[in-house]
PDB file of N, CA and C in Angstrom:
ATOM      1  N   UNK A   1       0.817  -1.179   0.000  1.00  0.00           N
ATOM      2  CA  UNK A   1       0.000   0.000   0.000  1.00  0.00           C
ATOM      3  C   UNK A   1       0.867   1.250   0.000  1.00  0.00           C
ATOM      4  N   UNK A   2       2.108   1.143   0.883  1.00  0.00           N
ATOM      5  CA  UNK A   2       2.801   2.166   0.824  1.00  0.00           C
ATOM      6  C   UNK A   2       4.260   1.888  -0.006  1.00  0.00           C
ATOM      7  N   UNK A   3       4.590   3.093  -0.627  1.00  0.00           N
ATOM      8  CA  UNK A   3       5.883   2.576  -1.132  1.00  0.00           C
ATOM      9  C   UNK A   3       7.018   2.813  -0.151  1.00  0.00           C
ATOM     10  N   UNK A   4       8.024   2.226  -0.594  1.00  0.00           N
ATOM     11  CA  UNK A   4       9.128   2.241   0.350  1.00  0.00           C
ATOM     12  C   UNK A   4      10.274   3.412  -0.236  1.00  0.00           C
ATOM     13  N   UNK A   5      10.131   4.234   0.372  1.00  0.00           N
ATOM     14  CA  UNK A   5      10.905   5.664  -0.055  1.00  0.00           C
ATOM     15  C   UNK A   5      12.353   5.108  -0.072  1.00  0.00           C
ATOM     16  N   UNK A   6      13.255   5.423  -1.004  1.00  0.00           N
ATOM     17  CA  UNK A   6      14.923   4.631  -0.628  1.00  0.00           C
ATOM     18  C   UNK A   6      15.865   5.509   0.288  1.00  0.00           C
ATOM     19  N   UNK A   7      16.503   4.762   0.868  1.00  0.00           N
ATOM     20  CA  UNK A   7      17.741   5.829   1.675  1.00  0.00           C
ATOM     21  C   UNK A   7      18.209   6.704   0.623  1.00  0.00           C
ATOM     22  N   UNK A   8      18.873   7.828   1.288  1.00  0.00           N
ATOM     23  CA  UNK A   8      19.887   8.382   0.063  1.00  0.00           C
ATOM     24  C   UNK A   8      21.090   7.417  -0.210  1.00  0.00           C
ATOM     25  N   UNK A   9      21.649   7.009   0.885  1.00  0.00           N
ATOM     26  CA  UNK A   9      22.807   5.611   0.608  1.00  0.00           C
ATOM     27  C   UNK A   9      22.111   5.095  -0.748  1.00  0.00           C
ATOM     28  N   UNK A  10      21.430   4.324  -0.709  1.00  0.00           N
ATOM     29  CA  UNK A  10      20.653   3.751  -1.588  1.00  0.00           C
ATOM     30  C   UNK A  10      20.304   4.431  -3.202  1.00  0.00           C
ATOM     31  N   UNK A  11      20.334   5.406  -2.895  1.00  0.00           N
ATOM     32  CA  UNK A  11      20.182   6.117  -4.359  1.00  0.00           C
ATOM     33  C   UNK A  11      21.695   6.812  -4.619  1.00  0.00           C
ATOM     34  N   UNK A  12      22.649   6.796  -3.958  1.00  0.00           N
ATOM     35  CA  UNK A  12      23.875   6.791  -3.935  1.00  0.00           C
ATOM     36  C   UNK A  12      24.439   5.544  -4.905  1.00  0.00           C
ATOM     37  N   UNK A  13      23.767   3.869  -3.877  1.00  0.00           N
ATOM     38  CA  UNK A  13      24.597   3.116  -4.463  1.00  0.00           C
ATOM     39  C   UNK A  13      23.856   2.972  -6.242  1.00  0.00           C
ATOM     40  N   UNK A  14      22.818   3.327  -6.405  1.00  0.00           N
ATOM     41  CA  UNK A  14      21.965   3.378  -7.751  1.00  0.00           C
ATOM     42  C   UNK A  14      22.834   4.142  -8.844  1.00  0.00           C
ATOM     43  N   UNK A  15      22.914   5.315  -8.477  1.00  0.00           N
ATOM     44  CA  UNK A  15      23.966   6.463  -9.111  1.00  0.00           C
ATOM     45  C   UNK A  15      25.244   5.763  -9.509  1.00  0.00           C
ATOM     46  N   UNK A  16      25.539   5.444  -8.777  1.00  0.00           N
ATOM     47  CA  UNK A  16      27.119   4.621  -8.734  1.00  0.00           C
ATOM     48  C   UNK A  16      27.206   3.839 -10.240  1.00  0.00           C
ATOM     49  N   UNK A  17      25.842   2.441  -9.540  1.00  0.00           N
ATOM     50  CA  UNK A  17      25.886   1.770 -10.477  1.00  0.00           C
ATOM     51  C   UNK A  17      25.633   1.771 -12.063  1.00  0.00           C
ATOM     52  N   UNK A  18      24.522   2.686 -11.897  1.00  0.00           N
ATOM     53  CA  UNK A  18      23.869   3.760 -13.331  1.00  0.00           C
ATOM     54  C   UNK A  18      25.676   4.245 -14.248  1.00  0.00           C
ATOM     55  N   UNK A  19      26.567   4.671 -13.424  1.00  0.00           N
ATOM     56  CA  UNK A  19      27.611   5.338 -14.079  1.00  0.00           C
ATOM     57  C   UNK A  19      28.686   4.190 -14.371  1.00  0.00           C
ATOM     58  N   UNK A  20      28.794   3.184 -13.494  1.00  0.00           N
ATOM     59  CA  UNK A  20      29.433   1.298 -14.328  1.00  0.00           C
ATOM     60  C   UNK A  20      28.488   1.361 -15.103  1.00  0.00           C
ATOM     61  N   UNK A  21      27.620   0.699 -15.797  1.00  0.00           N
ATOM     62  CA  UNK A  21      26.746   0.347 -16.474  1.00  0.00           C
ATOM     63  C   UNK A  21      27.171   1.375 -17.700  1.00  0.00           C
ATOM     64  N   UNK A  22      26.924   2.616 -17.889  1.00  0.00           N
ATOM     65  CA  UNK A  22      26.676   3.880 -18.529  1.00  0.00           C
ATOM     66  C   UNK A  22      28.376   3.232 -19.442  1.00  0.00           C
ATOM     67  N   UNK A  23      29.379   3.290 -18.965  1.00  0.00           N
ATOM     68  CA  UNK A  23      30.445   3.098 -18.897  1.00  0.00           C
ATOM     69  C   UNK A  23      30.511   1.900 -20.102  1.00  0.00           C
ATOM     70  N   UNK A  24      30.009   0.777 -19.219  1.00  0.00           N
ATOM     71  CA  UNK A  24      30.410  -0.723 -19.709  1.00  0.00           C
ATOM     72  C   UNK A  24      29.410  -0.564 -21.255  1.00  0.00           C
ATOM     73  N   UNK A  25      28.335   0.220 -21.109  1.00  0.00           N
ATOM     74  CA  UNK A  25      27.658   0.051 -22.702  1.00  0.00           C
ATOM     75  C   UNK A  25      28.289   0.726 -23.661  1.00  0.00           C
ATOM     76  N   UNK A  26      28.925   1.719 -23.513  1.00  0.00           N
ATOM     77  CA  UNK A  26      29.895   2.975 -24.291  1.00  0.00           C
ATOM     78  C   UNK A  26      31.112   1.694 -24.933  1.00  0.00           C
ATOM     79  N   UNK A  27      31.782   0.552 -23.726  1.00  0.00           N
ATOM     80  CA  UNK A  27      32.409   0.411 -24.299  1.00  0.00           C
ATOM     81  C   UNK A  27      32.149  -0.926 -25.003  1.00  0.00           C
ATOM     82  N   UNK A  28      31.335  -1.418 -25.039  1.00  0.00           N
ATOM     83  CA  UNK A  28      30.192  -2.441 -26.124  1.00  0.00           C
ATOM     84  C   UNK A  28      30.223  -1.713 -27.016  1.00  0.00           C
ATOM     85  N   UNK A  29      29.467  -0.309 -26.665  1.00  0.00           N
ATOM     86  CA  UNK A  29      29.281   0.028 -28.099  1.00  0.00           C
ATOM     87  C   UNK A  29      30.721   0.204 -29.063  1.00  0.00           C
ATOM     88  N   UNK A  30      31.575   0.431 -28.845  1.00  0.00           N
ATOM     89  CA  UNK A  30      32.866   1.020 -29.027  1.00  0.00           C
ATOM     90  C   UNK A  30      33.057  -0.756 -29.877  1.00  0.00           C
ATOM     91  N   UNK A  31      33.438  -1.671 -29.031  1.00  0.00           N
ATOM     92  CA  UNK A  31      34.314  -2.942 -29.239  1.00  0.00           C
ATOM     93  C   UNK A  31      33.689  -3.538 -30.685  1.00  0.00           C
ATOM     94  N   UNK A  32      31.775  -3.158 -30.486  1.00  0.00           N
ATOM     95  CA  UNK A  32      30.759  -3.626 -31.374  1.00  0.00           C
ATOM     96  C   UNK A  32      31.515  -2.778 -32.975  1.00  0.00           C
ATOM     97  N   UNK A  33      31.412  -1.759 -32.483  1.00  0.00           N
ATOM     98  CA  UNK A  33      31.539  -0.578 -33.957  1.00  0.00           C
ATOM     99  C   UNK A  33      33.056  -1.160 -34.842  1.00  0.00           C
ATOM    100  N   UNK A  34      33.745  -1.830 -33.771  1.00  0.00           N
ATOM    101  CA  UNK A  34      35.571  -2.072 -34.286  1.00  0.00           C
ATOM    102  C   UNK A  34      35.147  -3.261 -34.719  1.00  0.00           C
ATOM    103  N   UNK A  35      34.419  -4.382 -34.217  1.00  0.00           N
ATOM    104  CA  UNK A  35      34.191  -5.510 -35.122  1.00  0.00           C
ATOM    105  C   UNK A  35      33.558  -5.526 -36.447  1.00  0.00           C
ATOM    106  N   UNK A  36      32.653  -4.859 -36.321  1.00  0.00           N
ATOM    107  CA  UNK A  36      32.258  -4.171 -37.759  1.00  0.00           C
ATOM    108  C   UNK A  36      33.383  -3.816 -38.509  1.00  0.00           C
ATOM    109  N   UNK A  37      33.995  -3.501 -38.133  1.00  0.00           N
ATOM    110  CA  UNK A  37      35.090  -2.501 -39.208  1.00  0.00           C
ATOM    111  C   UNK A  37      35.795  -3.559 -39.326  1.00  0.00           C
ATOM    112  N   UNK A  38      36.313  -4.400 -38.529  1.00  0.00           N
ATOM    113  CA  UNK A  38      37.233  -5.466 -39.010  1.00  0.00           C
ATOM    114  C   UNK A  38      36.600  -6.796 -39.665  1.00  0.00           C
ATOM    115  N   UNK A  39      35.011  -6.825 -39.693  1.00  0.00           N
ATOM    116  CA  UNK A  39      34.556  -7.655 -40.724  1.00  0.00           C
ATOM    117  C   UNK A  39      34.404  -7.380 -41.884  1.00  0.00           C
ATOM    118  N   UNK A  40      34.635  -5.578 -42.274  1.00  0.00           N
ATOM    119  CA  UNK A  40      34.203  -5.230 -43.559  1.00  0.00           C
ATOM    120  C   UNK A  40      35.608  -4.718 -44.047  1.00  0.00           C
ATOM    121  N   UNK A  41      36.821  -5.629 -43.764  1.00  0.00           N
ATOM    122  CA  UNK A  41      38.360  -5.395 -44.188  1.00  0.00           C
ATOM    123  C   UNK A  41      38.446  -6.141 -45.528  1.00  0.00           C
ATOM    124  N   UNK A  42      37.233  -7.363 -45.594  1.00  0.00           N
ATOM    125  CA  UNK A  42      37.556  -8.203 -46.221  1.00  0.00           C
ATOM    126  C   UNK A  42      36.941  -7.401 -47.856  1.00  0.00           C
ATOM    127  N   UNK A  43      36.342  -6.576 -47.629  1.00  0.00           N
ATOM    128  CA  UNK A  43      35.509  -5.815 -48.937  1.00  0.00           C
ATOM    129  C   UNK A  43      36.727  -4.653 -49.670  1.00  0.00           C
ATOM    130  N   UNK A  44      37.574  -4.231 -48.606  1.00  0.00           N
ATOM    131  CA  UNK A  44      38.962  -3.600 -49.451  1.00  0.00           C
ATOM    132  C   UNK A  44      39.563  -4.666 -50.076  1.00  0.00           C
ATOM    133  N   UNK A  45      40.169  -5.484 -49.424  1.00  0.00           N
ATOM    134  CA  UNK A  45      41.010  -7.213 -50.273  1.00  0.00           C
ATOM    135  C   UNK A  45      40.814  -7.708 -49.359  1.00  0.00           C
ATOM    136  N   UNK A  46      40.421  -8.771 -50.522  1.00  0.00           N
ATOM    137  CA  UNK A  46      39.605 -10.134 -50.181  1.00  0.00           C
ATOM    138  C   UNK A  46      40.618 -11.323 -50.530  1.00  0.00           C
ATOM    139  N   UNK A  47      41.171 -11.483 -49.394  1.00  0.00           N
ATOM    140  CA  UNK A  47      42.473 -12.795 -49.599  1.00  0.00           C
ATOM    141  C   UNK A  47      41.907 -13.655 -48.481  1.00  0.00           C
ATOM    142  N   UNK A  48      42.178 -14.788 -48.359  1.00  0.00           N
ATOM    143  CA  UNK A  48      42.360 -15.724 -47.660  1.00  0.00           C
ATOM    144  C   UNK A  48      42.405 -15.499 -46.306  1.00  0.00           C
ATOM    145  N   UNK A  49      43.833 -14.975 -46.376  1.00  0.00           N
ATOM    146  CA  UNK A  49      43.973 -14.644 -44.850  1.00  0.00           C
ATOM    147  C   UNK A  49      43.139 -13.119 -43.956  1.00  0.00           C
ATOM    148  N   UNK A  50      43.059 -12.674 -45.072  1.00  0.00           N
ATOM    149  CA  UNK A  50      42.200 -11.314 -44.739  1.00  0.00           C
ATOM    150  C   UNK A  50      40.344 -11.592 -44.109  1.00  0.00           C
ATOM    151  N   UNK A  51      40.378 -12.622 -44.857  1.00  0.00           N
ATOM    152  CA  UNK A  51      38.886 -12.926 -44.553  1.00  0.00           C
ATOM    153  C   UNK A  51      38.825 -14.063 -43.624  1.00  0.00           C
ATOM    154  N   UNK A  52      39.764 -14.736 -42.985  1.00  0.00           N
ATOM    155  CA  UNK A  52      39.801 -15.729 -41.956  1.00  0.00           C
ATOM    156  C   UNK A  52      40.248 -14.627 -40.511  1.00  0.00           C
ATOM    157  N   UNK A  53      41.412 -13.681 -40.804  1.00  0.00           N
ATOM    158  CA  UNK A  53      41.829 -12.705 -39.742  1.00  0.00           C
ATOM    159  C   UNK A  53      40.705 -11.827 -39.496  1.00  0.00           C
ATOM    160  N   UNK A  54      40.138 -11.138 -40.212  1.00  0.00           N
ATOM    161  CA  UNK A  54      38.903 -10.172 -39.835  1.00  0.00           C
ATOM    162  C   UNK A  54      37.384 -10.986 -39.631  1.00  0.00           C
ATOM    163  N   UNK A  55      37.141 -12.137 -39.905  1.00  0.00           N
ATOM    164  CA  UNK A  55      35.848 -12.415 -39.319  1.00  0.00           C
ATOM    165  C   UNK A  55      36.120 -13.159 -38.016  1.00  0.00           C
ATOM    166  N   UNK A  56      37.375 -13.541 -37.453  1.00  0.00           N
ATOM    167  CA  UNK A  56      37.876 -14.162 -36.349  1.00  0.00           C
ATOM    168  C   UNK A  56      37.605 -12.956 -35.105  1.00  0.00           C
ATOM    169  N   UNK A  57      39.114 -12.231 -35.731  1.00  0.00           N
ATOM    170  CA  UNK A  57      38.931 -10.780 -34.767  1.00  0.00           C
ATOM    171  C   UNK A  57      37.520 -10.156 -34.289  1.00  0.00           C
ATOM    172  N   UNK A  58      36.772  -9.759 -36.096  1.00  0.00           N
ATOM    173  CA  UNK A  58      36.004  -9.196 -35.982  1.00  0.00           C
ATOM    174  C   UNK A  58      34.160  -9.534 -35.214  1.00  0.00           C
ATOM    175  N   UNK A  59      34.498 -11.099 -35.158  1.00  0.00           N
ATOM    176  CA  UNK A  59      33.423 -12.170 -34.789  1.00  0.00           C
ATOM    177  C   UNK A  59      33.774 -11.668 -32.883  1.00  0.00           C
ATOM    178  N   UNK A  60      35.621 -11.960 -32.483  1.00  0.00           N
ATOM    179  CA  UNK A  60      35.443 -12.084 -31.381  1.00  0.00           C
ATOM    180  C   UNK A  60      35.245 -10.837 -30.356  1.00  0.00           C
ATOM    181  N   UNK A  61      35.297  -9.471 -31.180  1.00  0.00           N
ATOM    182  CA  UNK A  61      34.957  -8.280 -30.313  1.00  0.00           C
ATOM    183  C   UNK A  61      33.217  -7.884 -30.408  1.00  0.00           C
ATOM    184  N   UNK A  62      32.784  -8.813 -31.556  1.00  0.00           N
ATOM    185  CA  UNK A  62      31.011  -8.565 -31.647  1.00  0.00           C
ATOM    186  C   UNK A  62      30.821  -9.691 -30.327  1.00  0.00           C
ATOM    187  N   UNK A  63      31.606 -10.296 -30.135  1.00  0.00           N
ATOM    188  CA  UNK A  63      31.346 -11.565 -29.024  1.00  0.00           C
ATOM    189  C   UNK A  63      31.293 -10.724 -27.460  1.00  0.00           C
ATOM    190  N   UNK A  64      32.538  -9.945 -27.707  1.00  0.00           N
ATOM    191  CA  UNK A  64      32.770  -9.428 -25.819  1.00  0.00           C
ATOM    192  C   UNK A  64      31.434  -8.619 -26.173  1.00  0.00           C
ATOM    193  N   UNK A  65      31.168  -7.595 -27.145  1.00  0.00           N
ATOM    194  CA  UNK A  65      30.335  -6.460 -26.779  1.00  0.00           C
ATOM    195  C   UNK A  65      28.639  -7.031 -26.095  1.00  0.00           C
ATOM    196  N   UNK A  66      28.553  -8.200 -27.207  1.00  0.00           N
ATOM    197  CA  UNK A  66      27.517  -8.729 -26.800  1.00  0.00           C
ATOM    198  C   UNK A  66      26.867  -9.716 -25.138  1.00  0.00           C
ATOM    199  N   UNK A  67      28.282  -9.774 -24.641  1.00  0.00           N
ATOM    200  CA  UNK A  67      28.535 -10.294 -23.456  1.00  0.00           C
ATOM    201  C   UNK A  67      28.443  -8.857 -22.373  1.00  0.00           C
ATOM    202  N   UNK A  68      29.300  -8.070 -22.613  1.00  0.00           N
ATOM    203  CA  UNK A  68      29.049  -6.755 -22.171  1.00  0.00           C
ATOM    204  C   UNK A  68      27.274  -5.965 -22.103  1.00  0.00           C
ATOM    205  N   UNK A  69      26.652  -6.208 -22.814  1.00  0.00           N
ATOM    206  CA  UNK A  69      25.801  -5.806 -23.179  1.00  0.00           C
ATOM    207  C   UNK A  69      24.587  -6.635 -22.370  1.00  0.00           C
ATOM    208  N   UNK A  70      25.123  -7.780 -22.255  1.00  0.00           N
ATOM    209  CA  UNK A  70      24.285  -8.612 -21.707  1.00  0.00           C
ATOM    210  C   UNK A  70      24.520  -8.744 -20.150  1.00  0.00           C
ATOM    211  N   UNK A  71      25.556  -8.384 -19.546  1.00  0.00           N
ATOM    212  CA  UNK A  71      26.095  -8.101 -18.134  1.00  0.00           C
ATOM    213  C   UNK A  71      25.226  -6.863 -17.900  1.00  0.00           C
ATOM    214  N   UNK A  72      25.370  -5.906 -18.432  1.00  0.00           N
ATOM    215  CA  UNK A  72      24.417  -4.744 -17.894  1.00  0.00           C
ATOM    216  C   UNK A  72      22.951  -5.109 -18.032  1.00  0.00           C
ATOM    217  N   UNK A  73      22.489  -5.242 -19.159  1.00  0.00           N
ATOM    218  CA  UNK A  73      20.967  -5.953 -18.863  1.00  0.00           C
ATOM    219  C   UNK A  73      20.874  -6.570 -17.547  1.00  0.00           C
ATOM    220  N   UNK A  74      21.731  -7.277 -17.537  1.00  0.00           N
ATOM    221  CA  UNK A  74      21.338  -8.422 -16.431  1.00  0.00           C
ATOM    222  C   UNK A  74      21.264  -7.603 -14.739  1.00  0.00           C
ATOM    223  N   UNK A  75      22.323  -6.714 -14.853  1.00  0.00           N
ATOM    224  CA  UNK A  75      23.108  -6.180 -13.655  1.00  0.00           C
ATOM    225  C   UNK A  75      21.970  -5.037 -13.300  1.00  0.00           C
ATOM    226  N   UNK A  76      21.294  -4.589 -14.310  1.00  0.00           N
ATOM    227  CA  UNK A  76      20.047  -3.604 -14.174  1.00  0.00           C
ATOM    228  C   UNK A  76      18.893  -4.222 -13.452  1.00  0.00           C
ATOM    229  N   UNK A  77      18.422  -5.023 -14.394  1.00  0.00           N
ATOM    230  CA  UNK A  77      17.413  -6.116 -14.109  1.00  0.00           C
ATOM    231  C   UNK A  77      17.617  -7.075 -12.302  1.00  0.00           C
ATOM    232  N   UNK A  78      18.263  -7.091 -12.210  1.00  0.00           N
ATOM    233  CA  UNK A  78      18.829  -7.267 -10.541  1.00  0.00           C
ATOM    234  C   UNK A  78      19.280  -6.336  -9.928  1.00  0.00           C
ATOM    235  N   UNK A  79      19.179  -4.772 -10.203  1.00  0.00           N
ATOM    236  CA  UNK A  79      19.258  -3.787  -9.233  1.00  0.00           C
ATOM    237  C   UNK A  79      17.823  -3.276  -8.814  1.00  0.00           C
ATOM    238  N   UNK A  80      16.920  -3.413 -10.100  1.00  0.00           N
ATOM    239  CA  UNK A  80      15.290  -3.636 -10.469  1.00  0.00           C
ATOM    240  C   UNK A  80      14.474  -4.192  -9.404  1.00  0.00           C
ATOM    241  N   UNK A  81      15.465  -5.584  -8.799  1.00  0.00           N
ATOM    242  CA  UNK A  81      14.781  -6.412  -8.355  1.00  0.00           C
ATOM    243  C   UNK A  81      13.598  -7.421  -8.837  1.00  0.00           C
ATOM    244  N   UNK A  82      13.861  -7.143 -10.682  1.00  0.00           N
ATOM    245  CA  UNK A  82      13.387  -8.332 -11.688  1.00  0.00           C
ATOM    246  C   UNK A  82      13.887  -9.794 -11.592  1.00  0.00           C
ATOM    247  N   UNK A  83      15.053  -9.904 -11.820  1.00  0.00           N
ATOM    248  CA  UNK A  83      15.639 -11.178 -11.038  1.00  0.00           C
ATOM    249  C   UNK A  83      16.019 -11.203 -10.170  1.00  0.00           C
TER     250      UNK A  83
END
């Protein structure tokens, strides 16, 4: 019936976390934008090794961002008190 007003501690530790989070997606977004670029190396020359080195690289920084990306979801969603 009533809500539970938060400490300021509490909206302290929110703030905090809001600015990790804020942080960790900037640099998803960042790692995401460089895998892109190193999957589309293979469209300047297209050799062998160019297209095994850039979809490797470029596969494994779309990999962290998406892991990154998925840590903050998650880390939100349990500050939420969703999970």
């Amino acid at each position: 019936m009533f809500h539970h007003i938060p400490r300021r501690q509490h909206l302290e530790e929110l703030k905090d976390n809001y600015k990790k989070l804020k942080k960790i997606i900037i640099v998803a977004g960042i790692l995401n934008i460089i895998g892109l670029i190193f999957i589309n190396v293979t469209i300047l020359k297209l050799t062998p090794l160019t297209l095994v080195s850039s979809i490797t690289v470029g596969g494994a920084l779309i990999l962290i961002s998406i892991i990154l990306y998925l840590y903050a979801v998650i880390s939100e969603l349990r500050t939420q008190k969703i999970l």
